[in-house]
Protein backbone atom coordinates (compact mmCIF):
# COMPACT_ATOMS: atom_id res chain seq x y z
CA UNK A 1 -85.24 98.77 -19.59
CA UNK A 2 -84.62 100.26 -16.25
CA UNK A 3 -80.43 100.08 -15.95
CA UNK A 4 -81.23 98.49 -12.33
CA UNK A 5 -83.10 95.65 -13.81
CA UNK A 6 -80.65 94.62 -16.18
CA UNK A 7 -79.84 90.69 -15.93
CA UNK A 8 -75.48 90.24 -15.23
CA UNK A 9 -73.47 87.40 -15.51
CA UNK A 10 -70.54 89.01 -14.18
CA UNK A 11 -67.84 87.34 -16.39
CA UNK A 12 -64.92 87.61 -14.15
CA UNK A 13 -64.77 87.24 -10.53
CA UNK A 14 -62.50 85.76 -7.71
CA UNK A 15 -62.95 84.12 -4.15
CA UNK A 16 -60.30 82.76 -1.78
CA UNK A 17 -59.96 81.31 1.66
CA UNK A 18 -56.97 82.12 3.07
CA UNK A 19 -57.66 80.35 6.20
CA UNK A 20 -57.41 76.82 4.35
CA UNK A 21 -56.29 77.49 1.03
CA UNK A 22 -52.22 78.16 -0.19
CA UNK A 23 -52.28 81.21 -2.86
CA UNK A 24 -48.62 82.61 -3.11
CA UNK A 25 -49.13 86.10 -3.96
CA UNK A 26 -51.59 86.87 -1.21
CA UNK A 27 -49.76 85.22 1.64
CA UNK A 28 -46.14 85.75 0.68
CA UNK A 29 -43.84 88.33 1.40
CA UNK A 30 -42.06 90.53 -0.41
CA UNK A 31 -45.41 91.22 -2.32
CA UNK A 32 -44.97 90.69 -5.92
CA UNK A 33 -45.02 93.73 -8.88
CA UNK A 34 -48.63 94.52 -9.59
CA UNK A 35 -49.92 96.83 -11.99
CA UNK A 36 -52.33 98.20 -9.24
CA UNK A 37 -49.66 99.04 -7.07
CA UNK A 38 -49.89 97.83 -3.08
CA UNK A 39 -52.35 94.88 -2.87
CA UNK A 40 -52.43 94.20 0.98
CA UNK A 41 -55.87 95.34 0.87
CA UNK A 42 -56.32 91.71 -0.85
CA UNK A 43 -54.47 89.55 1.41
CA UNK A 44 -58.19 88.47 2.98
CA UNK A 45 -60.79 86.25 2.63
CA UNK A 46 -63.11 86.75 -0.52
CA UNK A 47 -66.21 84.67 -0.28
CA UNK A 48 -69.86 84.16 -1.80
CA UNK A 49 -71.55 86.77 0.79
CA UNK A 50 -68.99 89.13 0.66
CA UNK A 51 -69.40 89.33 -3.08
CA UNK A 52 -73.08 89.34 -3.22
CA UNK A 53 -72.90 92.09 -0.35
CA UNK A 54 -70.67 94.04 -2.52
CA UNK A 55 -72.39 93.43 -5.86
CA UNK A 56 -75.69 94.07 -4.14
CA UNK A 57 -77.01 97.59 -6.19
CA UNK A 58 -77.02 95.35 -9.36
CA UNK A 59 -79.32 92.37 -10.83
CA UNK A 60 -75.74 89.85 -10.66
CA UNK A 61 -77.86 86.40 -11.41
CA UNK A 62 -74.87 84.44 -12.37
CA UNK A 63 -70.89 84.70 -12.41
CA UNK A 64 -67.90 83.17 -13.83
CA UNK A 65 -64.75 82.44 -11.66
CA UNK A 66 -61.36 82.68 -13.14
CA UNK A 67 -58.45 80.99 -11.69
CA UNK A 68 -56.79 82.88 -8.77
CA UNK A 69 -52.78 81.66 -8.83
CA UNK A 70 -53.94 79.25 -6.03
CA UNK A 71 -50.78 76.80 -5.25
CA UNK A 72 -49.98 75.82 -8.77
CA UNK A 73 -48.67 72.55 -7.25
CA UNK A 74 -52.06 71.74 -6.91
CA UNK A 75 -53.95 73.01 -9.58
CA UNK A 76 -57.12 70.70 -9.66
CA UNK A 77 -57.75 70.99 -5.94
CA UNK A 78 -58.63 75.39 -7.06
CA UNK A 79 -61.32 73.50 -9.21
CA UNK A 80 -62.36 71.22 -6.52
CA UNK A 81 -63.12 73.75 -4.28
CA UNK A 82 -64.73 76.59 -6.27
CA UNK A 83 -66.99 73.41 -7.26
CA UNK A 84 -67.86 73.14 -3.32
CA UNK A 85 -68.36 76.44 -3.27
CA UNK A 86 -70.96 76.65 -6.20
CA UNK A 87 -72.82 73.51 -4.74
CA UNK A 88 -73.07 75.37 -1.55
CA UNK A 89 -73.90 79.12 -2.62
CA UNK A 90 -75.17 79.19 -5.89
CA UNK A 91 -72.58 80.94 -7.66
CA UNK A 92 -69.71 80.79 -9.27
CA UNK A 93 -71.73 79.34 -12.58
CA UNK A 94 -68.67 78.44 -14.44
CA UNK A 95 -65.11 78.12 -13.73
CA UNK A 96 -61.94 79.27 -15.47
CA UNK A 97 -59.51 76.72 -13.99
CA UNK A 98 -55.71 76.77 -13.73
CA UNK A 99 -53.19 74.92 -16.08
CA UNK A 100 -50.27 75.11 -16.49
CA UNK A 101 -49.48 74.67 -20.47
CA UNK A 102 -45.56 73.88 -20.71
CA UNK A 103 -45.16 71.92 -17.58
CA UNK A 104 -45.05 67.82 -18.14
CA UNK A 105 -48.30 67.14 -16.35
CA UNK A 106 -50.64 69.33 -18.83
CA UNK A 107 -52.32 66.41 -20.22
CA UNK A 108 -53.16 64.76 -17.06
CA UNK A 109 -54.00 68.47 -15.43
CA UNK A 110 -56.36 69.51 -18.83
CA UNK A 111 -58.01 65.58 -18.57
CA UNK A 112 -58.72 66.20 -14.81
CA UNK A 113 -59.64 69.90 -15.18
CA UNK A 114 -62.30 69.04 -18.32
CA UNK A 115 -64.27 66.25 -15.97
CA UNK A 116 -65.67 69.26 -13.43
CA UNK A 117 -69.10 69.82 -14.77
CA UNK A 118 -68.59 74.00 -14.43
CA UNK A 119 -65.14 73.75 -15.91
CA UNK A 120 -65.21 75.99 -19.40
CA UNK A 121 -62.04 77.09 -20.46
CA UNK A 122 -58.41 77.55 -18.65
CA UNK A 123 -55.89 80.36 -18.14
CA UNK A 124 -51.95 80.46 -18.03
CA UNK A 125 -50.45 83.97 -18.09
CA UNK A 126 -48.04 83.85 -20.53
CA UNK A 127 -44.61 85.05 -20.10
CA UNK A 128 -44.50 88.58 -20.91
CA UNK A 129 -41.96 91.60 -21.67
CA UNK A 130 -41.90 94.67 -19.51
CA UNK A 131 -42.73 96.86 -22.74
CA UNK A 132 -43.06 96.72 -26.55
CA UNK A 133 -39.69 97.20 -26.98
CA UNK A 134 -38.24 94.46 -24.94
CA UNK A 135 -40.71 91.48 -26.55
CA UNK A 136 -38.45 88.36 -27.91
CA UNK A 137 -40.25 85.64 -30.06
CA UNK A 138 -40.64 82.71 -28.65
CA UNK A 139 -39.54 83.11 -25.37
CA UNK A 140 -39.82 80.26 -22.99
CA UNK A 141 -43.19 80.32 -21.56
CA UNK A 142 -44.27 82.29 -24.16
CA UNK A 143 -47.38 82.06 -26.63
CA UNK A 144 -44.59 81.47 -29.14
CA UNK A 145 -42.83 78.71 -27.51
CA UNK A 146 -42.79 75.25 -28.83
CA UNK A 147 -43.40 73.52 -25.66
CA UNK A 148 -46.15 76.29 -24.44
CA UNK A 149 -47.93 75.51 -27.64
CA UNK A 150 -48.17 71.73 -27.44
CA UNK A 151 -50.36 72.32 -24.87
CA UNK A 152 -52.13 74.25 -26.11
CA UNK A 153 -53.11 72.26 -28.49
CA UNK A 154 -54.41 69.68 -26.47
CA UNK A 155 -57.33 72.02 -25.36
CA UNK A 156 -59.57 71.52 -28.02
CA UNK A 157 -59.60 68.09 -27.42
CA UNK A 158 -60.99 68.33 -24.15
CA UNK A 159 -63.53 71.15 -25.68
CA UNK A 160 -61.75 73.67 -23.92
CA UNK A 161 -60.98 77.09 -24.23
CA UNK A 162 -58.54 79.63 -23.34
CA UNK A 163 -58.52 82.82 -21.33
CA UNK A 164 -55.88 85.04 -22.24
CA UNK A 165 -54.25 87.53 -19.65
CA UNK A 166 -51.13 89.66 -21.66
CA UNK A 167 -50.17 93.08 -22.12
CA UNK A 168 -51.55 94.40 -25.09
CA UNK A 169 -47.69 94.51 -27.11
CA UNK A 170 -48.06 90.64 -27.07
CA UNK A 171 -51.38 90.31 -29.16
CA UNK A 172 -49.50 89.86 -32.56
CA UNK A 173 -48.53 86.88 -31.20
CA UNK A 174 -52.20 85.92 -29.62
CA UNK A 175 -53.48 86.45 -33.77
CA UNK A 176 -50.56 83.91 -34.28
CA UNK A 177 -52.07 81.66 -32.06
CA UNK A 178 -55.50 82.45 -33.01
CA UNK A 179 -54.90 81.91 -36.92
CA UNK A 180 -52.90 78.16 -35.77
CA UNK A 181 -55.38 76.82 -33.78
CA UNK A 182 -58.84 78.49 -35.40
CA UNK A 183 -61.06 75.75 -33.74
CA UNK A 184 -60.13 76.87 -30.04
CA UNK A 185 -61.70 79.95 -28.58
CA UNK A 186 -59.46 82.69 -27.29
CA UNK A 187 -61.15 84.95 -24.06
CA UNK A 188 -59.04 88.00 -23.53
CA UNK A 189 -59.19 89.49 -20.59
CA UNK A 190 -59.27 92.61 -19.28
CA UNK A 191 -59.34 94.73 -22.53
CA UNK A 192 -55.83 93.96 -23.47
CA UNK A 193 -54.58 96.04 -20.40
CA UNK A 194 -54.47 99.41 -21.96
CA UNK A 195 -52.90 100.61 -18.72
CA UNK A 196 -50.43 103.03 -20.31
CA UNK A 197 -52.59 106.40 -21.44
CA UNK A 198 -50.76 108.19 -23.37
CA UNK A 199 -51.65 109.04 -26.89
CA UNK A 200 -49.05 106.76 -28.18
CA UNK A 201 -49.88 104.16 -25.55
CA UNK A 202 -53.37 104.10 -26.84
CA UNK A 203 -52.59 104.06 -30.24
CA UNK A 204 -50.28 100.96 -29.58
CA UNK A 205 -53.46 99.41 -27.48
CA UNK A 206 -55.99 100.08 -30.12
CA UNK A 207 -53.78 99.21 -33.20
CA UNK A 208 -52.68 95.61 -31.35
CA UNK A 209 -56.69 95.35 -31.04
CA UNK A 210 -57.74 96.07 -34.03
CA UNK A 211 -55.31 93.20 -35.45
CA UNK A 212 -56.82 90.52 -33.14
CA UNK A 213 -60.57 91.50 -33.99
CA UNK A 214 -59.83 90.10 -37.29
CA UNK A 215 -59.82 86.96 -35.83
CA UNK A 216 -63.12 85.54 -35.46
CA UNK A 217 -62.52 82.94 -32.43
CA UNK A 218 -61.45 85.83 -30.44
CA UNK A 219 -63.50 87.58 -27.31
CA UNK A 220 -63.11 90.35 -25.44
CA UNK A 221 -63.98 90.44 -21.35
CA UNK A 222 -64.23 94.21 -20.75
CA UNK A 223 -62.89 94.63 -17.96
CA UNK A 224 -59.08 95.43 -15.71
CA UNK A 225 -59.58 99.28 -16.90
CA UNK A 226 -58.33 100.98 -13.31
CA UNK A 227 -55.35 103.53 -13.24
CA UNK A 228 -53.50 103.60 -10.36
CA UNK A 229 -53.56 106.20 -8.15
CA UNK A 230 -56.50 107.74 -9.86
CA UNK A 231 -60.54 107.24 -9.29
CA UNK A 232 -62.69 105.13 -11.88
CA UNK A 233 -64.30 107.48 -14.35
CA UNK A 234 -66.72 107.38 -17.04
CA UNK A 235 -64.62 109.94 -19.14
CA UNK A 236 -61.21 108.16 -18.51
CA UNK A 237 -62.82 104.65 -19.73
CA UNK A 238 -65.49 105.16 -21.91
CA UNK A 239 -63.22 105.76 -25.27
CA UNK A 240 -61.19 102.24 -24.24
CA UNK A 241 -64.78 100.42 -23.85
CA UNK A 242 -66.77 102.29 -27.34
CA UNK A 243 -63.42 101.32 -29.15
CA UNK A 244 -63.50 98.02 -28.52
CA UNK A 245 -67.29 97.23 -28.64
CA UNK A 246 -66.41 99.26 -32.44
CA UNK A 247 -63.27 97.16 -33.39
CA UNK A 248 -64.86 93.52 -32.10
CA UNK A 249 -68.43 94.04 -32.31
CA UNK A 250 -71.34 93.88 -29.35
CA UNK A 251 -71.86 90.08 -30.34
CA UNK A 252 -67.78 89.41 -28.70
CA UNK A 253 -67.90 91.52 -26.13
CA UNK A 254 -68.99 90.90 -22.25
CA UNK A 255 -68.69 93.02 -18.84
CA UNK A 256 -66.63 91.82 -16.49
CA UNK A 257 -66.24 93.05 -12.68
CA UNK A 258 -62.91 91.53 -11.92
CA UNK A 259 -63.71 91.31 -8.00
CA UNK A 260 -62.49 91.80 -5.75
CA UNK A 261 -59.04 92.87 -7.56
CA UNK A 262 -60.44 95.82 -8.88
CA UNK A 263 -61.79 97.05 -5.69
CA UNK A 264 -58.31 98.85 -5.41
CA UNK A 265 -59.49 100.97 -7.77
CA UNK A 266 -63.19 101.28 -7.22
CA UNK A 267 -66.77 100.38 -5.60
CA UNK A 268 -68.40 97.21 -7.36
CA UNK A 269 -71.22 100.14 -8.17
CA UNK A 270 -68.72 102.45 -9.65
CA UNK A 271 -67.26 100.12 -12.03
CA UNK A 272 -70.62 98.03 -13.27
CA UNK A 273 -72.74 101.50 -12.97
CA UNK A 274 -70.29 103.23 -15.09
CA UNK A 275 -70.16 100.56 -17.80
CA UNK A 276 -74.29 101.06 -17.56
CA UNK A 277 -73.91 104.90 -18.34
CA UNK A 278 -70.97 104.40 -21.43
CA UNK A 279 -74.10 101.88 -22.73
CA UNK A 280 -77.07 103.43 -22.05
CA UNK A 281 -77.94 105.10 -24.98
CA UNK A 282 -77.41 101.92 -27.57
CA UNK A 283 -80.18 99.36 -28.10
CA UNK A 284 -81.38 97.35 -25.35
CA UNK A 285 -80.62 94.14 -27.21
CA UNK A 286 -76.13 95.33 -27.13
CA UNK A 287 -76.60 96.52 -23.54
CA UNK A 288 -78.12 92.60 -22.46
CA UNK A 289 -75.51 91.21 -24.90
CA UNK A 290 -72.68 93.17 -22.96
CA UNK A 291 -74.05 92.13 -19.72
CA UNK A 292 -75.68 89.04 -19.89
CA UNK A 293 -76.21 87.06 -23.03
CA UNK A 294 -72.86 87.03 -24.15
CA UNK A 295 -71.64 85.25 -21.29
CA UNK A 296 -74.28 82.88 -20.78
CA UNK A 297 -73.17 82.16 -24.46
CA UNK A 298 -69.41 81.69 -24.29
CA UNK A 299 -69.60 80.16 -20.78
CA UNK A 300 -72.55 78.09 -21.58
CA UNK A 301 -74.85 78.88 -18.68
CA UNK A 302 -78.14 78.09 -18.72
């Protein structure tokens, strides 16, 4: 198969309206500590044309939104308007919607969240340490607080599941949560941020991955791989994207463009042609899995 023919269901994307729409970190000042560095670049309306304008060189058919920190006082009203916006433009396909697991409301938010036809899963950054050496269990707001945890429980009941946004030195604790609640899905997102490059870096990254491949109800959204201050390459990336198709197999994998975040770091083209050329020379049945039938899998597109 021609590379420019391949079917995408780009598996994590972003719009906003900041013209009608409160989202914190793009309209407040000072801006807040981001692993890209300066963001203003962001602080702008991201809609359905721009997107297909920018995702134009490639056969996108379908995408997935993920929750965008829109005003989490209102987290249902995100949902209510990405659902306007698929009605209206075809895309996104199915939506990752906000929650908020240890805050009071969670049942009513899941309940509310679960009844919006495109709704799939949810996401709730955990609270995180700076580095490896500064985790504490169960930190409030962590995966291993009480409170944090009794709601996640309740997602299975609503057929939920969860999408999973932590440094990669918190991942013994996602295979804790993965081994307590088998029966809910875990999506994590963008490679398990292997941001730090170094040999030992890596070897914490991979190690930490390895460990959660051993749980089968965990997925990978390959994705989030740009270095600050430093262009996109194939040669930088492909060893983080072969070791984890290796460690979790092509079947739990899925490509990911993370738009228009990662567009501080590179073209649309750039990033989904350079996942094309790590690919290219395994069997057209991975490279469609990585791209297209995973996704419509996990997300349950049609």
């Amino acid at each position: 198969m021609n590379p420019d023919d391949l079917p995408i269901i780009d598996a994590h994307q972003h719009f906003w309206d900041l013209d009608h729409n409160r989202h914190p970190w793009l309209q407040d000042t000072p801006q807040i500590p981001f692993r890209y560095g300066d963001y203003t670049a962001l602080c702008r309306n991201y809609l359905p044309d721009e997107f297909r304008r920018d995702c134009a060189g490639h056969r996108v058919v379908k995408t997935v939104y993920v929750e965008a920190e829109w005003d989490p006082r209102d987290p249902v009203g995100e949902t209510r308007w990405v659902s306007g916006l698929a009605a209206a433009h075809g895309i996104p396909n199915a939506i990752v919607a906000q929650a908020w697991l240890d805050r009071g409301d969670v049942a009513d938010v899941l309940a509310a969240q679960a009844a919006f036809p495109l709704v799939r899963g949810v996401r709730h950054k955990p609270r995180a340490a700076a580095s490896a050496d500064a985790v504490a269990t169960a930190a409030p707001g962590s995966m291993g607080d009480a409170r944090w945890r009794a709601g996640y429980a309740l997602l299975e009941r609503h057929g939920l599941h969860f999408e999973l946004q932590t440094p990669w030195w918190h991942l013994a604790e996602a295979v804790d949560l993965a081994r307590a609640f088998p029966r809910t899905r875990i999506v994590l997102n963008h490679t398990g941020l292997p941001a730090d490059r170094s040999a030992k870096g890596l070897a914490g990254w991979r190690a930490a991955m390895r460990a959660l491949a051993e749980c089968p109800n965990v997925v990978v959204k390959i994705s989030g791989l740009g270095i600050p201050g430093r262009a996109w390459q194939i040669e930088d990336n492909a060893p983080i994207v072969d070791a984890v198709i290796d460690d979790f197999g092509v079947e739990r994998c899925m490509f990911a463009s993370n738009y228009p975040v990662d567009g501080l770091v590179a073209t649309y083209d750039t990033i989904m042609g350079g996942f094309k050329a790590i690919v290219a020379a395994r069997p057209e049945a991975a490279r469609r899995a990585l791209f297209h039938d995973n996704a419509a899998r996990i997300y349950r597109i049609a």
